[in-house]
PDB file of N, CA and C in Angstrom:
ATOM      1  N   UNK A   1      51.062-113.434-207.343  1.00  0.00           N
ATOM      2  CA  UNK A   1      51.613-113.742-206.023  1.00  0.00           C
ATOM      3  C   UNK A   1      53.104-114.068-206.173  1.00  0.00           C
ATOM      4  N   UNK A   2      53.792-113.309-205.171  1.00  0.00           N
ATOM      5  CA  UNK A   2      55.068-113.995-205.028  1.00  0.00           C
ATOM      6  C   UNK A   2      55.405-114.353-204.293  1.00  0.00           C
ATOM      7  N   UNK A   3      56.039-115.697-204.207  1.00  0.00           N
ATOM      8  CA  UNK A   3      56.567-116.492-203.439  1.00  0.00           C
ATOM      9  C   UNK A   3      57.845-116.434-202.526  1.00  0.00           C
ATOM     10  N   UNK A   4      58.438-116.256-201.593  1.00  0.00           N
ATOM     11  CA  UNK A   4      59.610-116.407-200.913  1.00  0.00           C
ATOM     12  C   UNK A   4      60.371-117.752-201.213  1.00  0.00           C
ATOM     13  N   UNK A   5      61.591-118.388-201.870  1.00  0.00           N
ATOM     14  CA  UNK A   5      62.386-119.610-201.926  1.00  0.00           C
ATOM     15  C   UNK A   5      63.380-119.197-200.664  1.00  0.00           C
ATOM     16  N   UNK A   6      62.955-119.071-199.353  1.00  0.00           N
ATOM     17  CA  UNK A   6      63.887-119.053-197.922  1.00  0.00           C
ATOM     18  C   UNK A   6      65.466-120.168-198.669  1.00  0.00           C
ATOM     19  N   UNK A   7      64.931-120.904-198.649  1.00  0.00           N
ATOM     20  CA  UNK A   7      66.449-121.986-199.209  1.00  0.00           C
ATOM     21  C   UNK A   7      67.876-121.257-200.455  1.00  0.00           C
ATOM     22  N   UNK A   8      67.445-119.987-201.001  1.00  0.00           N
ATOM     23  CA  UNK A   8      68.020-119.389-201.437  1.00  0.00           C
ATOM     24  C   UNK A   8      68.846-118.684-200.970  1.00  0.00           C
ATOM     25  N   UNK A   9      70.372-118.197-200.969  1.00  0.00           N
ATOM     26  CA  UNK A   9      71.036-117.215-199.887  1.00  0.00           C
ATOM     27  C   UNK A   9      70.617-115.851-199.936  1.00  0.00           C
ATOM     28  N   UNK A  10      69.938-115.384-201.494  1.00  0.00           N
ATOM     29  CA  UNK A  10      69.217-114.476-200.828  1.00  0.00           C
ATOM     30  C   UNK A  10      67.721-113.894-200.900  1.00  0.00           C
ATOM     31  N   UNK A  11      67.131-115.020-200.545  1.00  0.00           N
ATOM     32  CA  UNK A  11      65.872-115.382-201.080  1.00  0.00           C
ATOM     33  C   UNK A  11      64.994-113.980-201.228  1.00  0.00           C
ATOM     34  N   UNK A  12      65.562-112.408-200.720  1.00  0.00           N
ATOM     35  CA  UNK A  12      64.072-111.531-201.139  1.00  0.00           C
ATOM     36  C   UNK A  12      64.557-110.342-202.151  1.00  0.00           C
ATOM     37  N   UNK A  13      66.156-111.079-203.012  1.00  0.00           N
ATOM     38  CA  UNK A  13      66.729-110.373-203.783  1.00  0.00           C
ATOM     39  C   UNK A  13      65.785-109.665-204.813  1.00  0.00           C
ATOM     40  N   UNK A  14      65.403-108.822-205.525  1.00  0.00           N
ATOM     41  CA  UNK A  14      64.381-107.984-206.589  1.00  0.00           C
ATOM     42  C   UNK A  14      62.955-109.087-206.175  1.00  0.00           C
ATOM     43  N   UNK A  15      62.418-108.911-204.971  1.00  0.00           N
ATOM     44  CA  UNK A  15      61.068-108.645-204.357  1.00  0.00           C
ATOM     45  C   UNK A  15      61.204-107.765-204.158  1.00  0.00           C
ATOM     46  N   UNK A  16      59.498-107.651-204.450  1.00  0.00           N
ATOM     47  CA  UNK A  16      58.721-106.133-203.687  1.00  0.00           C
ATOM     48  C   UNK A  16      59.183-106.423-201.505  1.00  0.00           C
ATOM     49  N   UNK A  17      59.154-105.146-201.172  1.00  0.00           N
ATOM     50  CA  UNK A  17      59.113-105.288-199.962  1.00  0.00           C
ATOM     51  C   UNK A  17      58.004-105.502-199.232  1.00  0.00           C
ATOM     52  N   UNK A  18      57.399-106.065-198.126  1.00  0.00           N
ATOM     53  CA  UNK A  18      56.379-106.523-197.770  1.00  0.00           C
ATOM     54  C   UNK A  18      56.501-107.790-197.478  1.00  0.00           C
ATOM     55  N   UNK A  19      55.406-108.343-196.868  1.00  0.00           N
ATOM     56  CA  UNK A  19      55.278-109.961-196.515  1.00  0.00           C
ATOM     57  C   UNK A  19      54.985-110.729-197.428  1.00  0.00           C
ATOM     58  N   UNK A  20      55.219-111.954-197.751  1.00  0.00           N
ATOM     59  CA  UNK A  20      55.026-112.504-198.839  1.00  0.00           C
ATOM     60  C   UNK A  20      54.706-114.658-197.910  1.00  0.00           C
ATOM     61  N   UNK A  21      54.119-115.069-199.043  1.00  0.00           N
ATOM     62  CA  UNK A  21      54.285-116.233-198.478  1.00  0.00           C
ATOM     63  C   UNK A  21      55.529-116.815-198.862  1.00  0.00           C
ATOM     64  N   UNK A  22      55.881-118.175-197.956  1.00  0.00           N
ATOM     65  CA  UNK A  22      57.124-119.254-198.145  1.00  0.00           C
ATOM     66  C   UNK A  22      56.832-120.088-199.109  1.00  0.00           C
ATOM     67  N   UNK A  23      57.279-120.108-199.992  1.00  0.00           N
ATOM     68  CA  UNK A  23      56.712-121.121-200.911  1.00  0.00           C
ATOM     69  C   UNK A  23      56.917-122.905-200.351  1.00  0.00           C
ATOM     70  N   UNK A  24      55.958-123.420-200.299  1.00  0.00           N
ATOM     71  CA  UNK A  24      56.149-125.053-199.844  1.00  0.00           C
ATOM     72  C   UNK A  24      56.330-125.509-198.589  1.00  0.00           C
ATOM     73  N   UNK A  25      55.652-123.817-197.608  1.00  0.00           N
ATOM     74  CA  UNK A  25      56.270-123.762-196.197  1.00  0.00           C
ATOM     75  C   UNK A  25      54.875-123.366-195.779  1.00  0.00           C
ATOM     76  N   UNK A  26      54.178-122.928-196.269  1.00  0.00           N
ATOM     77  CA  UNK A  26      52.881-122.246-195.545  1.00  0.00           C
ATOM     78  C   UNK A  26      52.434-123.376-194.038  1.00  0.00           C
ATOM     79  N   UNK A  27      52.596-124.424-194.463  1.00  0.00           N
ATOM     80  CA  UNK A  27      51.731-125.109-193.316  1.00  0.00           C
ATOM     81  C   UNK A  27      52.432-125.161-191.883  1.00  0.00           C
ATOM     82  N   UNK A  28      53.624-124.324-192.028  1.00  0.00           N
ATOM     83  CA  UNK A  28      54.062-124.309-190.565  1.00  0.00           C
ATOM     84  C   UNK A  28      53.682-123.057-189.715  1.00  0.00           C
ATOM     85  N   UNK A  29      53.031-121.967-190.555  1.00  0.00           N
ATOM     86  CA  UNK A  29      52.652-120.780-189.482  1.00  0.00           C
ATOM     87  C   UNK A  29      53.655-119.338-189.738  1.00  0.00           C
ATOM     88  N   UNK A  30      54.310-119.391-190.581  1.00  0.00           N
ATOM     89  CA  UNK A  30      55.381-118.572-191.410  1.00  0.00           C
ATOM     90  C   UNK A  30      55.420-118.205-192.127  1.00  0.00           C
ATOM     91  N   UNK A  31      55.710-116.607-192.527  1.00  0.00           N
ATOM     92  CA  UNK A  31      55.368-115.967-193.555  1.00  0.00           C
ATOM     93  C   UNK A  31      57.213-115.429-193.456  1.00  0.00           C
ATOM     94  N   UNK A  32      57.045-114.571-194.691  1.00  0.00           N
ATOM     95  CA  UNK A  32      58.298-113.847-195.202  1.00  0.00           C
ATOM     96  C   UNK A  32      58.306-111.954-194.966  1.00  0.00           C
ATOM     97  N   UNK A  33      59.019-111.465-194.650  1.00  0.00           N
ATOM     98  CA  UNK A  33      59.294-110.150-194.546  1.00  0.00           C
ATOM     99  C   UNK A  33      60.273-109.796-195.352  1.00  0.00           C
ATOM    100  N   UNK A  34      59.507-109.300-196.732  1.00  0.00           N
ATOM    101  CA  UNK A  34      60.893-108.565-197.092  1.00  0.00           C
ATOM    102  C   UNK A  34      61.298-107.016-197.361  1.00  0.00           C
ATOM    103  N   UNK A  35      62.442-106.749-197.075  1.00  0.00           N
ATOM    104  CA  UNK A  35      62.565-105.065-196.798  1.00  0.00           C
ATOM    105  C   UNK A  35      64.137-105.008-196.760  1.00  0.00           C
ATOM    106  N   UNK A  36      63.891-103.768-198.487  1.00  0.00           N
ATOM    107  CA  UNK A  36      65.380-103.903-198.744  1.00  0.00           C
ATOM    108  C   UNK A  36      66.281-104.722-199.001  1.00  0.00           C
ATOM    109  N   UNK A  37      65.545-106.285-199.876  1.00  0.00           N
ATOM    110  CA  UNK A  37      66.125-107.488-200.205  1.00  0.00           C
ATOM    111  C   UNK A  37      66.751-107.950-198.729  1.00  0.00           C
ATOM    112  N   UNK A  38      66.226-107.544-197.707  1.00  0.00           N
ATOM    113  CA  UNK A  38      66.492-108.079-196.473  1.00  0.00           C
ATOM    114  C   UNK A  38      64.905-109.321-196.323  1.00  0.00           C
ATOM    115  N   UNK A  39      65.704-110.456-195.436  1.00  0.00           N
ATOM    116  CA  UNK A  39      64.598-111.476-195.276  1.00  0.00           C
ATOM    117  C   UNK A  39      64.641-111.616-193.859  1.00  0.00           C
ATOM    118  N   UNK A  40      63.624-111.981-193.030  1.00  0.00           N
ATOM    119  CA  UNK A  40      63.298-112.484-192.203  1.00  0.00           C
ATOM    120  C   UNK A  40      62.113-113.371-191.795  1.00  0.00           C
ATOM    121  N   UNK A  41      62.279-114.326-190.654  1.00  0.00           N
ATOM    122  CA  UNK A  41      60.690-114.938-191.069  1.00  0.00           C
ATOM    123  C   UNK A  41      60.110-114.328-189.695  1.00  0.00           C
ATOM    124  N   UNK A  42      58.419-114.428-189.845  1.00  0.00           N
ATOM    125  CA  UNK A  42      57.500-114.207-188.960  1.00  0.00           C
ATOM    126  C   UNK A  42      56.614-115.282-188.883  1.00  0.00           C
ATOM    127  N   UNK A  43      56.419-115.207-187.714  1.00  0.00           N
ATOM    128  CA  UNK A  43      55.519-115.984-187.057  1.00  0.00           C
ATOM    129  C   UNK A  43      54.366-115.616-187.255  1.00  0.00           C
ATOM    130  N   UNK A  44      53.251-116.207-187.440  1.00  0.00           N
ATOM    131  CA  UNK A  44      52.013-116.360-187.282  1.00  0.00           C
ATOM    132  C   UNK A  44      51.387-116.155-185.916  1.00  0.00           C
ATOM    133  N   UNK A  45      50.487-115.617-185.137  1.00  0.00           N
ATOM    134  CA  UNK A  45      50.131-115.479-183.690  1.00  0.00           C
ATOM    135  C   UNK A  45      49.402-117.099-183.948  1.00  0.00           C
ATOM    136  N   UNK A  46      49.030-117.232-182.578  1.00  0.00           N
ATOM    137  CA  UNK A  46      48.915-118.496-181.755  1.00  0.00           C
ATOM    138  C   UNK A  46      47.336-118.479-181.251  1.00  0.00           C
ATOM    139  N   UNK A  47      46.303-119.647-181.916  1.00  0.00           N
ATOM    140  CA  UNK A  47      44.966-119.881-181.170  1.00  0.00           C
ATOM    141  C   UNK A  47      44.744-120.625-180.546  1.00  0.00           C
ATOM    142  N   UNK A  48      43.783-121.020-179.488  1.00  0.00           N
ATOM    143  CA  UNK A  48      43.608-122.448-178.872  1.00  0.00           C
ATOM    144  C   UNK A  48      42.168-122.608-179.432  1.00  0.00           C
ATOM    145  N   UNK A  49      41.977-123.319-179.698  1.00  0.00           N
ATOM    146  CA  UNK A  49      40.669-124.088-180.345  1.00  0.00           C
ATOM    147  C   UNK A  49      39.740-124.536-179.541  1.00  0.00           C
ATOM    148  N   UNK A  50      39.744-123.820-178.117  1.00  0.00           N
ATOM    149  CA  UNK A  50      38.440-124.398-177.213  1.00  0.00           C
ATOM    150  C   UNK A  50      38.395-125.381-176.345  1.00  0.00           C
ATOM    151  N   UNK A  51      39.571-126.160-176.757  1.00  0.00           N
ATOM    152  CA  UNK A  51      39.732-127.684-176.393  1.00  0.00           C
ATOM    153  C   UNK A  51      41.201-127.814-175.592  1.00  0.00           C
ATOM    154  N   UNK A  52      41.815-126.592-175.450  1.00  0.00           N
ATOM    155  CA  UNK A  52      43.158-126.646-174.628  1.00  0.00           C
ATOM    156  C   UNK A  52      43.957-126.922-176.136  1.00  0.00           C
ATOM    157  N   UNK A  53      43.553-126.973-177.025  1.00  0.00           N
ATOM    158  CA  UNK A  53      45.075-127.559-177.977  1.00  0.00           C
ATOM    159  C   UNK A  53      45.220-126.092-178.965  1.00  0.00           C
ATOM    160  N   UNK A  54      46.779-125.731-178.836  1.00  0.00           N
ATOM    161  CA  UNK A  54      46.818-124.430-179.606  1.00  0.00           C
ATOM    162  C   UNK A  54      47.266-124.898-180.955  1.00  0.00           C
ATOM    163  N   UNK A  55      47.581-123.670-181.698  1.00  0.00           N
ATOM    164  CA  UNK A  55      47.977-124.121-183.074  1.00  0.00           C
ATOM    165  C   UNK A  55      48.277-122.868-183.451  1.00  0.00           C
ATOM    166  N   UNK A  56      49.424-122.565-184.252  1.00  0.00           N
ATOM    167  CA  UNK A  56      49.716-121.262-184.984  1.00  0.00           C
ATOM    168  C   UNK A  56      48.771-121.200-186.415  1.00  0.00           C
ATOM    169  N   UNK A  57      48.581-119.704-186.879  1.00  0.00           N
ATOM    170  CA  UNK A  57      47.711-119.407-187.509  1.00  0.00           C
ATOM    171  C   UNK A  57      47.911-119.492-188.787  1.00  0.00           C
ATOM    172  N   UNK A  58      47.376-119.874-190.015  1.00  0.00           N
ATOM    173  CA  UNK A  58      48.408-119.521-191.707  1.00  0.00           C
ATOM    174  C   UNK A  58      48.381-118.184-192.058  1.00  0.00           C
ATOM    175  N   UNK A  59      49.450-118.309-192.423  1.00  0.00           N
ATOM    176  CA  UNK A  59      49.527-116.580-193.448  1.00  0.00           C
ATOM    177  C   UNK A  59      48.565-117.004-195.242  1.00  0.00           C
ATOM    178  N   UNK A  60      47.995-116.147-194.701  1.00  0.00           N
ATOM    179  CA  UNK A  60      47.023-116.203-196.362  1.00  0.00           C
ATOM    180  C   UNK A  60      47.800-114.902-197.465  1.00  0.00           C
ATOM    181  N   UNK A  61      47.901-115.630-198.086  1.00  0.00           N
ATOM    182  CA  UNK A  61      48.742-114.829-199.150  1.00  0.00           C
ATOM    183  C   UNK A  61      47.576-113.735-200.137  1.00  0.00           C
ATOM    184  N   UNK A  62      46.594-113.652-200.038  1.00  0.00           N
ATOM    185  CA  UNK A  62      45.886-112.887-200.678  1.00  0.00           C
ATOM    186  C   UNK A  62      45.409-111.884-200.610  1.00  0.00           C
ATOM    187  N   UNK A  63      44.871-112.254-198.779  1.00  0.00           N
ATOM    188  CA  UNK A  63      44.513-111.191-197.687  1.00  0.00           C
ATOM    189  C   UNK A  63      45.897-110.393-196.983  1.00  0.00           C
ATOM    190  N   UNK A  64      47.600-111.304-197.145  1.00  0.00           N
ATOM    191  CA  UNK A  64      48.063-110.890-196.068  1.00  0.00           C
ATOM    192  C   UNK A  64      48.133-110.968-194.860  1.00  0.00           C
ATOM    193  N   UNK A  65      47.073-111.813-194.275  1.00  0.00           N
ATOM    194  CA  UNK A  65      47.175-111.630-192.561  1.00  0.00           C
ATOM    195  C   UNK A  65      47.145-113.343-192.513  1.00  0.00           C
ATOM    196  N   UNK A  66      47.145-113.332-190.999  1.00  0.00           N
ATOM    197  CA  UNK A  66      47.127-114.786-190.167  1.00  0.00           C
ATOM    198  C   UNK A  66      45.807-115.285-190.174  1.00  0.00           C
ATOM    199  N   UNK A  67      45.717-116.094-190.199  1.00  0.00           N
ATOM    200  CA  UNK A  67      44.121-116.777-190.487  1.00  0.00           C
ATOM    201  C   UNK A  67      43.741-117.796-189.879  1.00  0.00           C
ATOM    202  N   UNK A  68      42.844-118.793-189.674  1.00  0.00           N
ATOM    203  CA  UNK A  68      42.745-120.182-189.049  1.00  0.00           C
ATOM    204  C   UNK A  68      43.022-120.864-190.519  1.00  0.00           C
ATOM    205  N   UNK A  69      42.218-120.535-191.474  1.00  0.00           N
ATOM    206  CA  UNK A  69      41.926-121.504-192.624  1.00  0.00           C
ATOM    207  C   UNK A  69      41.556-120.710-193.980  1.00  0.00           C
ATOM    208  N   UNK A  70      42.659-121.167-194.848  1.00  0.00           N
ATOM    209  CA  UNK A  70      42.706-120.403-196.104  1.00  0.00           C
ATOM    210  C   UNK A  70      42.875-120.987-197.179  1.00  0.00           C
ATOM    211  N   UNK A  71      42.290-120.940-198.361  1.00  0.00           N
ATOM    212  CA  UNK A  71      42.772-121.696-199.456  1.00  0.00           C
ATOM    213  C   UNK A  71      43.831-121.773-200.059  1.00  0.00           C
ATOM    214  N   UNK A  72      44.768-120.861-199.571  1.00  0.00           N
ATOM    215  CA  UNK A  72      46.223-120.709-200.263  1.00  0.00           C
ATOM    216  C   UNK A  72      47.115-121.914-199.566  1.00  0.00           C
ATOM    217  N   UNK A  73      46.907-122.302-198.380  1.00  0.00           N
ATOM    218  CA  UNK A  73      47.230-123.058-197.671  1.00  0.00           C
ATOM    219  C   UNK A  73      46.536-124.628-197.622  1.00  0.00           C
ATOM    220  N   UNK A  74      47.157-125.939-198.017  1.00  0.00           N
ATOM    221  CA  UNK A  74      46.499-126.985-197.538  1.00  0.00           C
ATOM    222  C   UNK A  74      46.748-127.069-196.254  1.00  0.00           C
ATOM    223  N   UNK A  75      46.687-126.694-195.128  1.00  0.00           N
ATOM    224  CA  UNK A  75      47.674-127.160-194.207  1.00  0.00           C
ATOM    225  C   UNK A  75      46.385-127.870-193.074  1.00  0.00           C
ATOM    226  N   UNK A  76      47.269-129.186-192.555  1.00  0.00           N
ATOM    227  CA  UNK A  76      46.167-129.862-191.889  1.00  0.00           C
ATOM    228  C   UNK A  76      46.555-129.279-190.315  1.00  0.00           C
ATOM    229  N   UNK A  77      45.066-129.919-189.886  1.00  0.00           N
ATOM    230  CA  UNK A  77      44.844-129.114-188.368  1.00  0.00           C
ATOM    231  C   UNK A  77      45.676-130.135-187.110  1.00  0.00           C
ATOM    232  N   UNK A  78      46.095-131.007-187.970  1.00  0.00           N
ATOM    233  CA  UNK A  78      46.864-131.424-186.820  1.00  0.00           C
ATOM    234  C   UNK A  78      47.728-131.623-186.293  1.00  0.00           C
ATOM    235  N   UNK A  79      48.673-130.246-186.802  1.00  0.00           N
ATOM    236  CA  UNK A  79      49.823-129.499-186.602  1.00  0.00           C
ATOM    237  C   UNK A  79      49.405-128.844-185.135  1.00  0.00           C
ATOM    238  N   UNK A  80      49.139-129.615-184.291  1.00  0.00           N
ATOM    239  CA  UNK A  80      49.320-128.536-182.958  1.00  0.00           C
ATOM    240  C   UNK A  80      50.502-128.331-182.287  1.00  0.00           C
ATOM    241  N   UNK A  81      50.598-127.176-181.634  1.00  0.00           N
ATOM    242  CA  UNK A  81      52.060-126.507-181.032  1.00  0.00           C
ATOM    243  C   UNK A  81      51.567-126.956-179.494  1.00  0.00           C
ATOM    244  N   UNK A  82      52.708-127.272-178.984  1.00  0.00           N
ATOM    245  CA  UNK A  82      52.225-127.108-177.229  1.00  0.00           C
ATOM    246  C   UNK A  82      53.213-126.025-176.354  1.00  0.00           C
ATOM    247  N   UNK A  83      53.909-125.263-177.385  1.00  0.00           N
ATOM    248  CA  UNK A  83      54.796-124.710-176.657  1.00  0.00           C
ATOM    249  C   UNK A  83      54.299-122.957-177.024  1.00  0.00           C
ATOM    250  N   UNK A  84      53.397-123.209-177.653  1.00  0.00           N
ATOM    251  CA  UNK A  84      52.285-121.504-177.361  1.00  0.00           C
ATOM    252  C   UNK A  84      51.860-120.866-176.164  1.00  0.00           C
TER     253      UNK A  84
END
């Protein structure tokens, strides 16, 4: 797995291109795009949990996609967004 260091100026310098996780960032809903040592971040899409309270999704670094709950991620659930 490779990691994205965003805090770097050019954090997706000799990465593969593709999404990658943030290293030390996963629990906010953000993944990495890289293409052509170009970086950008992406968002995670947005669930509501049944209960009116939303929450952005983790990027699972193994599978690649947005997830509710992944082991690559500790990230706790009570990070809710209200502006989803």
């Amino acid at each position: 797995e490779t990691c994205i260091d965003f805090t770097k100026s050019l954090p997706c310098k000799d990465k593969p291109d593709g999404d990658h996780h943030i290293c030390d960032f996963c629990e906010h809903g953000y993944f990495a795009r890289c293409q052509d040592d170009e970086f950008n971040f992406v968002a995670c899409p947005t669930f509501e949990d049944g209960t009116g309270k939303c929450f952005r999704l983790t990027f699972d670094s193994v599978t690649n996609t947005c997830v509710r709950e992944t082991p690559t991620c500790n990230r706790k659930r009570t990070e809710q967004i209200n502006w989803a």
